[in-house]
N, C-alpha and C. Protein backbone atom coordinates (compact mmCIF):
# COMPACT_ATOMS: atom_id res chain seq x y z
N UNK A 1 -0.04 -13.46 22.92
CA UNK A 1 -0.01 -12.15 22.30
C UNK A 1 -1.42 -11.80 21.85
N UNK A 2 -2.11 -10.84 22.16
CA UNK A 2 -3.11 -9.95 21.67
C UNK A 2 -2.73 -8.87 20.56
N UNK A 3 -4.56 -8.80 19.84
CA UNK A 3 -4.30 -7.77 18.85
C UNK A 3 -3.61 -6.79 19.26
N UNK A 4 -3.85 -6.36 20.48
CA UNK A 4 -3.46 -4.88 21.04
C UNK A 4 -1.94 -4.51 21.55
N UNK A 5 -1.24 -6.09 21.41
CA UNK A 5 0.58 -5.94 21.57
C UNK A 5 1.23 -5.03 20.84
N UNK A 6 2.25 -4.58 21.47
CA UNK A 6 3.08 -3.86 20.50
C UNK A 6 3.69 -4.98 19.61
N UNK A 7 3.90 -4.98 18.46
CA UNK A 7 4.56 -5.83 17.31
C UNK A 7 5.86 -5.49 16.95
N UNK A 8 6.70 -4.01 16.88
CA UNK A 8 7.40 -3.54 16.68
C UNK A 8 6.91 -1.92 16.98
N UNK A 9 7.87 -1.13 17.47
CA UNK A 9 8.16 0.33 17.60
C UNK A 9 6.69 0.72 18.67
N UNK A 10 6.19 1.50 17.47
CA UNK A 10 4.65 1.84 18.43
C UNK A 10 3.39 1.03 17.74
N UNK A 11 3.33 -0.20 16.94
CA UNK A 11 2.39 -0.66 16.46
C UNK A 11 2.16 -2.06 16.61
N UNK A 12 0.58 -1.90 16.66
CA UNK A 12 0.27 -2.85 17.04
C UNK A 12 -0.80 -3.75 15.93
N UNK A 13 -1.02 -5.09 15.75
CA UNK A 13 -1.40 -5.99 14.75
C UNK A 13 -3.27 -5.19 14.69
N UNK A 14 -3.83 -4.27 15.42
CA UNK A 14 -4.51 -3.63 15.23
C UNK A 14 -4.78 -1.80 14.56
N UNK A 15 -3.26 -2.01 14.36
CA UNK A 15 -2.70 -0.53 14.05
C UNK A 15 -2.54 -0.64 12.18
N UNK A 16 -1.99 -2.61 11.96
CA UNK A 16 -1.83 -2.37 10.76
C UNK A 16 -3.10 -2.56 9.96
N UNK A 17 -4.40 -3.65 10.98
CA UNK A 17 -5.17 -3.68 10.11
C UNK A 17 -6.22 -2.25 9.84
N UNK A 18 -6.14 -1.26 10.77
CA UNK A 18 -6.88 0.09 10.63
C UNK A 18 -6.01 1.12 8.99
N UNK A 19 -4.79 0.74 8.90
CA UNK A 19 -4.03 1.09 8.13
C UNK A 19 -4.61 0.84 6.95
N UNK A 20 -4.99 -0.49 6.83
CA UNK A 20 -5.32 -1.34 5.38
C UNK A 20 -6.67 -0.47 5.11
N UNK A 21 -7.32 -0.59 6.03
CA UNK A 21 -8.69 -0.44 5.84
C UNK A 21 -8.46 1.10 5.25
N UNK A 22 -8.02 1.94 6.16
CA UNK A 22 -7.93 3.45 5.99
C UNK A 22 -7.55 3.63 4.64
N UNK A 23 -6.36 3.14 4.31
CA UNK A 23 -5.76 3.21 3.01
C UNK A 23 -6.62 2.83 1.86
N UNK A 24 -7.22 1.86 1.91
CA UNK A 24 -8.13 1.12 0.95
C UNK A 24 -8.96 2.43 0.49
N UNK A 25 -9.73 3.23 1.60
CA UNK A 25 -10.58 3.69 1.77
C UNK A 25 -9.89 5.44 0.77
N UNK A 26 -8.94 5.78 1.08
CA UNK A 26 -7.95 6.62 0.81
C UNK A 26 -7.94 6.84 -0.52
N UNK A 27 -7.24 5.23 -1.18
CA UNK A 27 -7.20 5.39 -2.37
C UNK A 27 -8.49 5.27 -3.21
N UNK A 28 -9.45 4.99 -3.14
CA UNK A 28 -11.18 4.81 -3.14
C UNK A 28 -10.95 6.46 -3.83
N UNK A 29 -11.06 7.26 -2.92
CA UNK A 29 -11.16 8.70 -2.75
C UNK A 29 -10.43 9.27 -4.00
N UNK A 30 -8.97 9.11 -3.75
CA UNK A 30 -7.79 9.84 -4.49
C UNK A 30 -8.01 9.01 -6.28
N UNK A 31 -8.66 7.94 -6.33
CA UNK A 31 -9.26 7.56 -7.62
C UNK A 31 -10.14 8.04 -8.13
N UNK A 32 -11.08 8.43 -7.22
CA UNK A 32 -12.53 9.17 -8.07
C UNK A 32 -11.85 10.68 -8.37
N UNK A 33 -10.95 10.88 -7.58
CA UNK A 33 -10.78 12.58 -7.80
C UNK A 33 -10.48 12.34 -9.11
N UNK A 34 -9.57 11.78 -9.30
CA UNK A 34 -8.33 11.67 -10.10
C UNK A 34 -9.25 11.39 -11.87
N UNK A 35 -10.13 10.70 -11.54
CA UNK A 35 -11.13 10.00 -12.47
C UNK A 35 -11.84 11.27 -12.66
N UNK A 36 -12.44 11.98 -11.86
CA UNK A 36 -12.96 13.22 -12.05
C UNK A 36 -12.26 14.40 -12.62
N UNK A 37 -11.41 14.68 -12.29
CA UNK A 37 -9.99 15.57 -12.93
C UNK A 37 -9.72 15.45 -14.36
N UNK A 38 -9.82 14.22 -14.55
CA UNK A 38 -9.51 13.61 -16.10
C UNK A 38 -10.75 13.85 -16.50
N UNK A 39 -11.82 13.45 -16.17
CA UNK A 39 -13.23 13.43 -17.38
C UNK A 39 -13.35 14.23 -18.07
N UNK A 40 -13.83 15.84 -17.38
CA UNK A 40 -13.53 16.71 -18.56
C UNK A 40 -12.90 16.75 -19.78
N UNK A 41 -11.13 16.50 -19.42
CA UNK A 41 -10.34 16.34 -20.44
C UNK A 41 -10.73 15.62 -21.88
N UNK A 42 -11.40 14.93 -21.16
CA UNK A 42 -11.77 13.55 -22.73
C UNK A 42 -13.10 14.22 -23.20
N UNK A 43 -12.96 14.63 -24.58
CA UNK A 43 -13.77 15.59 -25.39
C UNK A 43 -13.85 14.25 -26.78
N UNK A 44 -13.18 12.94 -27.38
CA UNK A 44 -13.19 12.45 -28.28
C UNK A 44 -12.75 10.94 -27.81
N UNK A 45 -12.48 10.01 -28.70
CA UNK A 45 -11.72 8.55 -28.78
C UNK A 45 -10.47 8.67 -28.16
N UNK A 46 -9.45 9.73 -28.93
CA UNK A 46 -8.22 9.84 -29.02
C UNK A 46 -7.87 10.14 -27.66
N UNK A 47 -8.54 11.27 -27.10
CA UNK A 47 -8.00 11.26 -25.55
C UNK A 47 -8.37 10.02 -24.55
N UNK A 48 -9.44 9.85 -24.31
CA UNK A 48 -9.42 8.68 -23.60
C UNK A 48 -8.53 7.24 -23.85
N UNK A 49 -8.39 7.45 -24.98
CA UNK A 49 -7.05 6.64 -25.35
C UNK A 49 -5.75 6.57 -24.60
N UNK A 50 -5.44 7.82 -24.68
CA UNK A 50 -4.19 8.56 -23.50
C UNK A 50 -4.39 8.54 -22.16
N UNK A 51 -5.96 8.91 -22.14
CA UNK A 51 -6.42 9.00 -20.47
C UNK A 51 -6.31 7.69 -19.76
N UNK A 52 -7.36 6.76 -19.88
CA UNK A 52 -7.47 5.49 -19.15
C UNK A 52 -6.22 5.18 -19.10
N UNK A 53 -5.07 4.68 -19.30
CA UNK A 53 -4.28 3.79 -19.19
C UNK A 53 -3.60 4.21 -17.94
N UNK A 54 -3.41 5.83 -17.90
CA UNK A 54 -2.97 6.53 -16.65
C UNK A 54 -3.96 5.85 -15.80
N UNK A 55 -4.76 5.85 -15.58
CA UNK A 55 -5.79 5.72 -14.45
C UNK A 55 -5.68 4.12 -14.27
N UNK A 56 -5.61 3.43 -15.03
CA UNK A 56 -5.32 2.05 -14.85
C UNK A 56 -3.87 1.64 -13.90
N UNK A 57 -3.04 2.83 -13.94
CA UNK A 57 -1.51 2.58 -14.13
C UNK A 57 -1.57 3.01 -12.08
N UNK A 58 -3.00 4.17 -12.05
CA UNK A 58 -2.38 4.57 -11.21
C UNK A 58 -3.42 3.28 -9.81
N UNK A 59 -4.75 3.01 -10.52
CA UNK A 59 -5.71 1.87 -9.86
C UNK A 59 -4.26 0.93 -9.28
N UNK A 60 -3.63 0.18 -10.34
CA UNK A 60 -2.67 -0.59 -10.15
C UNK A 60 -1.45 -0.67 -9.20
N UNK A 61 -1.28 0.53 -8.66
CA UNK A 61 -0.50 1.07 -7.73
C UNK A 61 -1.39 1.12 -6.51
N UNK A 62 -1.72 1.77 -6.58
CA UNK A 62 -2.98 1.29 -5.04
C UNK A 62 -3.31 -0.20 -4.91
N UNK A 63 -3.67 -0.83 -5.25
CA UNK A 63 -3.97 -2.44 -5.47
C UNK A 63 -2.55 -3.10 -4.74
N UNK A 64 -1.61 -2.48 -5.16
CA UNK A 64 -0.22 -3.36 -4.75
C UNK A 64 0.43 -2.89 -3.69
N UNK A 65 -0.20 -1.59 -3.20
CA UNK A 65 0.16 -0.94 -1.85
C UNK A 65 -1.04 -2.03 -1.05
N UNK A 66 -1.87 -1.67 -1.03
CA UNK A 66 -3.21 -2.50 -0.59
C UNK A 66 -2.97 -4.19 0.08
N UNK A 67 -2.45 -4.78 -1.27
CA UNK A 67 -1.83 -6.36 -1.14
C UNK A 67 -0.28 -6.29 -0.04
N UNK A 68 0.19 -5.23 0.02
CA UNK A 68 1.54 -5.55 0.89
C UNK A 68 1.01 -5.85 1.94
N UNK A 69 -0.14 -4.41 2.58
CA UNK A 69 -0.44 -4.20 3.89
C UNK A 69 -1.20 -5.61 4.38
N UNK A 70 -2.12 -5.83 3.32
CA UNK A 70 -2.60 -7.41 3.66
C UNK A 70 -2.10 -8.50 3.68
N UNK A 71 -0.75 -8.69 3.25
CA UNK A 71 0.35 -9.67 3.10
C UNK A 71 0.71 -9.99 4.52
N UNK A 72 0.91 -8.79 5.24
CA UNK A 72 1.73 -8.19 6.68
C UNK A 72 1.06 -8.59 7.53
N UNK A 73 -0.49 -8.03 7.34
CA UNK A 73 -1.51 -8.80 8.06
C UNK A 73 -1.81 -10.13 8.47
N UNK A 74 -1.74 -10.45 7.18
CA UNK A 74 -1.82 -12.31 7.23
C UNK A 74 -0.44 -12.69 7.82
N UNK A 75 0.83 -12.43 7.97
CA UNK A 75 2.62 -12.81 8.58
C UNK A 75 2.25 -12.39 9.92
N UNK A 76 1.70 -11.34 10.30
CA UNK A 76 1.82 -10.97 11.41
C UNK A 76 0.34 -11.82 12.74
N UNK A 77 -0.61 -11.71 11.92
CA UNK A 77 -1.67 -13.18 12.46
C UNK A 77 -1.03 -14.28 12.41
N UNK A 78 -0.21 -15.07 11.59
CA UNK A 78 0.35 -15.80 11.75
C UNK A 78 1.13 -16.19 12.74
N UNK A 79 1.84 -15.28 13.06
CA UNK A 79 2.96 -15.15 14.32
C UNK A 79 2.33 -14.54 15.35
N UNK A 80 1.04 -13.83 15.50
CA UNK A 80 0.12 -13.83 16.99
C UNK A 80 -0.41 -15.52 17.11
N UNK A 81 -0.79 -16.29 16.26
CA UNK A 81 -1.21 -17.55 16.54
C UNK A 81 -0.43 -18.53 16.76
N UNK A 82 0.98 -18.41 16.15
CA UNK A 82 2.07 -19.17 16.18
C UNK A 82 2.39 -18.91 17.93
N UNK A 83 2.69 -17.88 18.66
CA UNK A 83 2.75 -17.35 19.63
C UNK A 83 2.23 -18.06 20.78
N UNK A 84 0.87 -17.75 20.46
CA UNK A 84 -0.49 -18.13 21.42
C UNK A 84 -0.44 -19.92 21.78
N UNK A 85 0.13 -20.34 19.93
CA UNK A 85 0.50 -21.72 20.38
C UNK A 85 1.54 -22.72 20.79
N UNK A 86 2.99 -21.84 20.99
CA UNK A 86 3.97 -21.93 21.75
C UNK A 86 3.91 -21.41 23.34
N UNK A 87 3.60 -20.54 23.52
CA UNK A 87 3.05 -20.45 24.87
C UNK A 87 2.14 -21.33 25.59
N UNK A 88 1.11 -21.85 24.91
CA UNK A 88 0.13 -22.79 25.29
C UNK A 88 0.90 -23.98 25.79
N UNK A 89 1.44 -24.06 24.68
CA UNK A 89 2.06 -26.00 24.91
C UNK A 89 3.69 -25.35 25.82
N UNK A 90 3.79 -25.03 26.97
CA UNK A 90 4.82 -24.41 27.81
C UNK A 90 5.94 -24.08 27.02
N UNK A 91 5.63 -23.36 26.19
CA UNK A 91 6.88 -22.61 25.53
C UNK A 91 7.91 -23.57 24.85
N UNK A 92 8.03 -23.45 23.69
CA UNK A 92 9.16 -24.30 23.11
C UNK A 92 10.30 -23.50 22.91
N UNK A 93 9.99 -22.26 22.77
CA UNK A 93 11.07 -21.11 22.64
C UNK A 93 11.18 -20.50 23.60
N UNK A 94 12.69 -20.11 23.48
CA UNK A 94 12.70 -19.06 24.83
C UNK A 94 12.67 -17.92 25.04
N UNK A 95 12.23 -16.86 25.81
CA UNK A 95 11.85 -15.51 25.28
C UNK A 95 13.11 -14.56 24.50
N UNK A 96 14.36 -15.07 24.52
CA UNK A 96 15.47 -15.15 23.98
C UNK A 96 14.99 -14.98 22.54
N UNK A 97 15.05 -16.38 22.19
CA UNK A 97 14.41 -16.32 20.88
C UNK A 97 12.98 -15.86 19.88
N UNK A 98 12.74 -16.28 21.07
CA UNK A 98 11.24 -15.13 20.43
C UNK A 98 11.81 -14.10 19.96
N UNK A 99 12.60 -13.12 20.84
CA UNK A 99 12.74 -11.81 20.46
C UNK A 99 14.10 -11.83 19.25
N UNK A 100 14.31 -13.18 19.05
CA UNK A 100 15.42 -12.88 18.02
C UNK A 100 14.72 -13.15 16.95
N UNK A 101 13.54 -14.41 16.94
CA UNK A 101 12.87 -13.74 16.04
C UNK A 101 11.63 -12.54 15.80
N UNK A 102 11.02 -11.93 16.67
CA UNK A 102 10.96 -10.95 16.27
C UNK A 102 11.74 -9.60 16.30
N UNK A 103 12.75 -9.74 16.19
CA UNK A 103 13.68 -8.65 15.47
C UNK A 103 14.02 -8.89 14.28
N UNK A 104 14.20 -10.32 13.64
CA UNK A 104 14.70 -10.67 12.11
C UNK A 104 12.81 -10.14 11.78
N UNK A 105 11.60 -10.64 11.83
CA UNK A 105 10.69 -9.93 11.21
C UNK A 105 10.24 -8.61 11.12
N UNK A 106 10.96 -7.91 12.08
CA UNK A 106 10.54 -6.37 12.16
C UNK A 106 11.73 -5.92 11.04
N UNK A 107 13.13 -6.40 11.24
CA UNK A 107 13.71 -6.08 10.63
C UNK A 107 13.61 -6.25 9.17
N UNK A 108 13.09 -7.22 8.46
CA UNK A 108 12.53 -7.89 7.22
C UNK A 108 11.37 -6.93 6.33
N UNK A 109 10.50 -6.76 7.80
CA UNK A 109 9.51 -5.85 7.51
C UNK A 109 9.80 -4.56 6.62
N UNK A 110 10.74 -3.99 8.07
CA UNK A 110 11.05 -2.58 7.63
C UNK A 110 11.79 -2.62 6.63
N UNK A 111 12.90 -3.35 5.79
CA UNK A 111 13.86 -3.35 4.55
C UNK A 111 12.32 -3.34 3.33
N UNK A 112 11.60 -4.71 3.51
CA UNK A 112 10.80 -4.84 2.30
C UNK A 112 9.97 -3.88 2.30
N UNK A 113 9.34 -3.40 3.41
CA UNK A 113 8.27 -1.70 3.14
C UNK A 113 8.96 -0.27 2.73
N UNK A 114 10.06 -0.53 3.56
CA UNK A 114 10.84 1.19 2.75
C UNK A 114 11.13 0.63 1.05
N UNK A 115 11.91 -0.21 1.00
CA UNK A 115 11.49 -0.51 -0.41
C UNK A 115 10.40 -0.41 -1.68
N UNK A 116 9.28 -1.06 -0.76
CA UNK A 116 8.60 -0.82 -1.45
C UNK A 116 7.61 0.78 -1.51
N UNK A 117 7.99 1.38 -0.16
CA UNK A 117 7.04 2.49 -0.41
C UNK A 117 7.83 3.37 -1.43
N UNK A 118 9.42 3.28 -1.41
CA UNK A 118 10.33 3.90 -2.25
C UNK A 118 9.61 3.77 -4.07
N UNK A 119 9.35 2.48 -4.10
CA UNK A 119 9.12 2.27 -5.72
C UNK A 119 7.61 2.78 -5.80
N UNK A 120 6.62 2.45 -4.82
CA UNK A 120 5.28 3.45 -4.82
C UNK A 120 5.26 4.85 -5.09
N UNK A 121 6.53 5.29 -4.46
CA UNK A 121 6.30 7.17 -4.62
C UNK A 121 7.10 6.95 -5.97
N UNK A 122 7.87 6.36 -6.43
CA UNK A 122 8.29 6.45 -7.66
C UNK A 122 7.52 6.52 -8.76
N UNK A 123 6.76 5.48 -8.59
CA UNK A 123 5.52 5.25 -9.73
C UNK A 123 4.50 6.11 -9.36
N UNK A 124 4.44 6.77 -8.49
CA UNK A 124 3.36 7.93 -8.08
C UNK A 124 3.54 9.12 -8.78
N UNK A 125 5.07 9.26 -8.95
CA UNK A 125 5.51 10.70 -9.24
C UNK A 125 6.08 10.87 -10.68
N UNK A 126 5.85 9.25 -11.03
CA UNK A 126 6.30 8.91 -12.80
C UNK A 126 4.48 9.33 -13.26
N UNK A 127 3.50 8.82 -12.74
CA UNK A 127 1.99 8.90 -13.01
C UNK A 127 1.39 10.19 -12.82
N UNK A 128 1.96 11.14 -11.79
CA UNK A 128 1.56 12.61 -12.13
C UNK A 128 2.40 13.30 -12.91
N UNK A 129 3.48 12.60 -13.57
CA UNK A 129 4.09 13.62 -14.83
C UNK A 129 3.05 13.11 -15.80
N UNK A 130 3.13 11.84 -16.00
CA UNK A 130 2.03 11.51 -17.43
C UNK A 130 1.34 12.33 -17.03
N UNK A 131 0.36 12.32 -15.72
CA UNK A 131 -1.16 13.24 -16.05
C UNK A 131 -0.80 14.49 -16.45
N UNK A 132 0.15 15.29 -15.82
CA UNK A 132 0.28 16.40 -16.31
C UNK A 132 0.79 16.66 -17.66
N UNK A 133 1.52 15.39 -18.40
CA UNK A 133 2.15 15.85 -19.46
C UNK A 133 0.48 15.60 -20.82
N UNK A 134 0.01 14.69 -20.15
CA UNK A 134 -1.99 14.33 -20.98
C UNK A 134 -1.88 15.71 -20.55
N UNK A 135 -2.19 16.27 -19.59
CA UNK A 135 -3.11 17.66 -19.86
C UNK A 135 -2.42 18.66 -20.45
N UNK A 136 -1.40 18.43 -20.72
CA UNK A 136 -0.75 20.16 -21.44
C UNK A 136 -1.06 19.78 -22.96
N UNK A 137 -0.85 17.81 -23.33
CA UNK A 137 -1.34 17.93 -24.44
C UNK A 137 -2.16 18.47 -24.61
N UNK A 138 -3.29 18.00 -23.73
CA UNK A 138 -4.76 17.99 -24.40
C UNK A 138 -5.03 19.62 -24.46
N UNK A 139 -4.81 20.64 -23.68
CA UNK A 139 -4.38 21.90 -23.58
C UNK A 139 -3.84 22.17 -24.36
N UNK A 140 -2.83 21.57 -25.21
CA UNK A 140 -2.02 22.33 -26.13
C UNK A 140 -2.85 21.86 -27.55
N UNK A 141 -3.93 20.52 -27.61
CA UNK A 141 -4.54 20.52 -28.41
C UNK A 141 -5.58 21.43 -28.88
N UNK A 142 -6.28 21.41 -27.61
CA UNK A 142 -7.57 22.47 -27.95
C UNK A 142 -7.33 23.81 -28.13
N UNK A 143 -6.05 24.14 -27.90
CA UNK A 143 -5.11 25.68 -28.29
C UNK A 143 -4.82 25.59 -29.70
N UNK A 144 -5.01 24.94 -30.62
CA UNK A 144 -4.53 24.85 -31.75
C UNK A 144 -6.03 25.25 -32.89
């Protein structure tokens, strides 16, 4: 098996590591905005008090999207080398099983990633109410 195999559906063990990278790179971006968006806001102690922890909350969420994709990476190199070295030594498995196990890992895959992208947009969409609910404070502070 080569980087360039299909692994499951349309992707390939070069598809997920462009993913990681991209993403890495993604959230890089969507942090400085986000970091930028907020600065203004913090005029004293008290807000940045409120502020950072969001930004920590949301760093922390990227970090653990980040670690899945590299998790996958490392299972899925694993099983291109595992591969490379069952084939070598004339196959101990039969292409039978190969493909039964890779259907229990695609299948594994796909349960633990919809999962987890499920609890990512969760905590994504719990972290832009905080920000928005910080800025109406801080809005509703400096209105006073």
């Amino acid at each position: 098996m080569d980087k360039d195999d299909i692994i499951f559906k349309s992707t390939t063990f070069s598809d997920i590591m462009s993913d990681v990278y991209h993403n890495s790179k993604k959230k890089d971006r969507q942090i400085a905005q986000l970091i930028s968006q907020l600065q203004p806001l913090i005029k004293n102690a008290s807000d940045a008090t409120i502020i950072v922890p969001l930004i920590k909350e949301y760093m922390d969420v990227a970090v653990k999207n980040d670690d899945h994709l590299i998790k996958l990476a490392a299972i899925v190199q694993r099983y291109i080398s595992t591969k490379q070295t069952i084939a070598g030594a004339d196959g101990f498995m039969s292409d039978e099983e190969k493909q039964q196990l890779l259907a229990i890992a695609q299948e594994t895959y796909e349960n633990e990633l919809s999962e987890e992208i499920k609890k990512i947009e969760e905590e994504d969409r719990e972290l832009k109410q905080k920000v928005d609910q910080v800025k109406q404070k801080l809005e509703d502070k400096d209105n006073v």
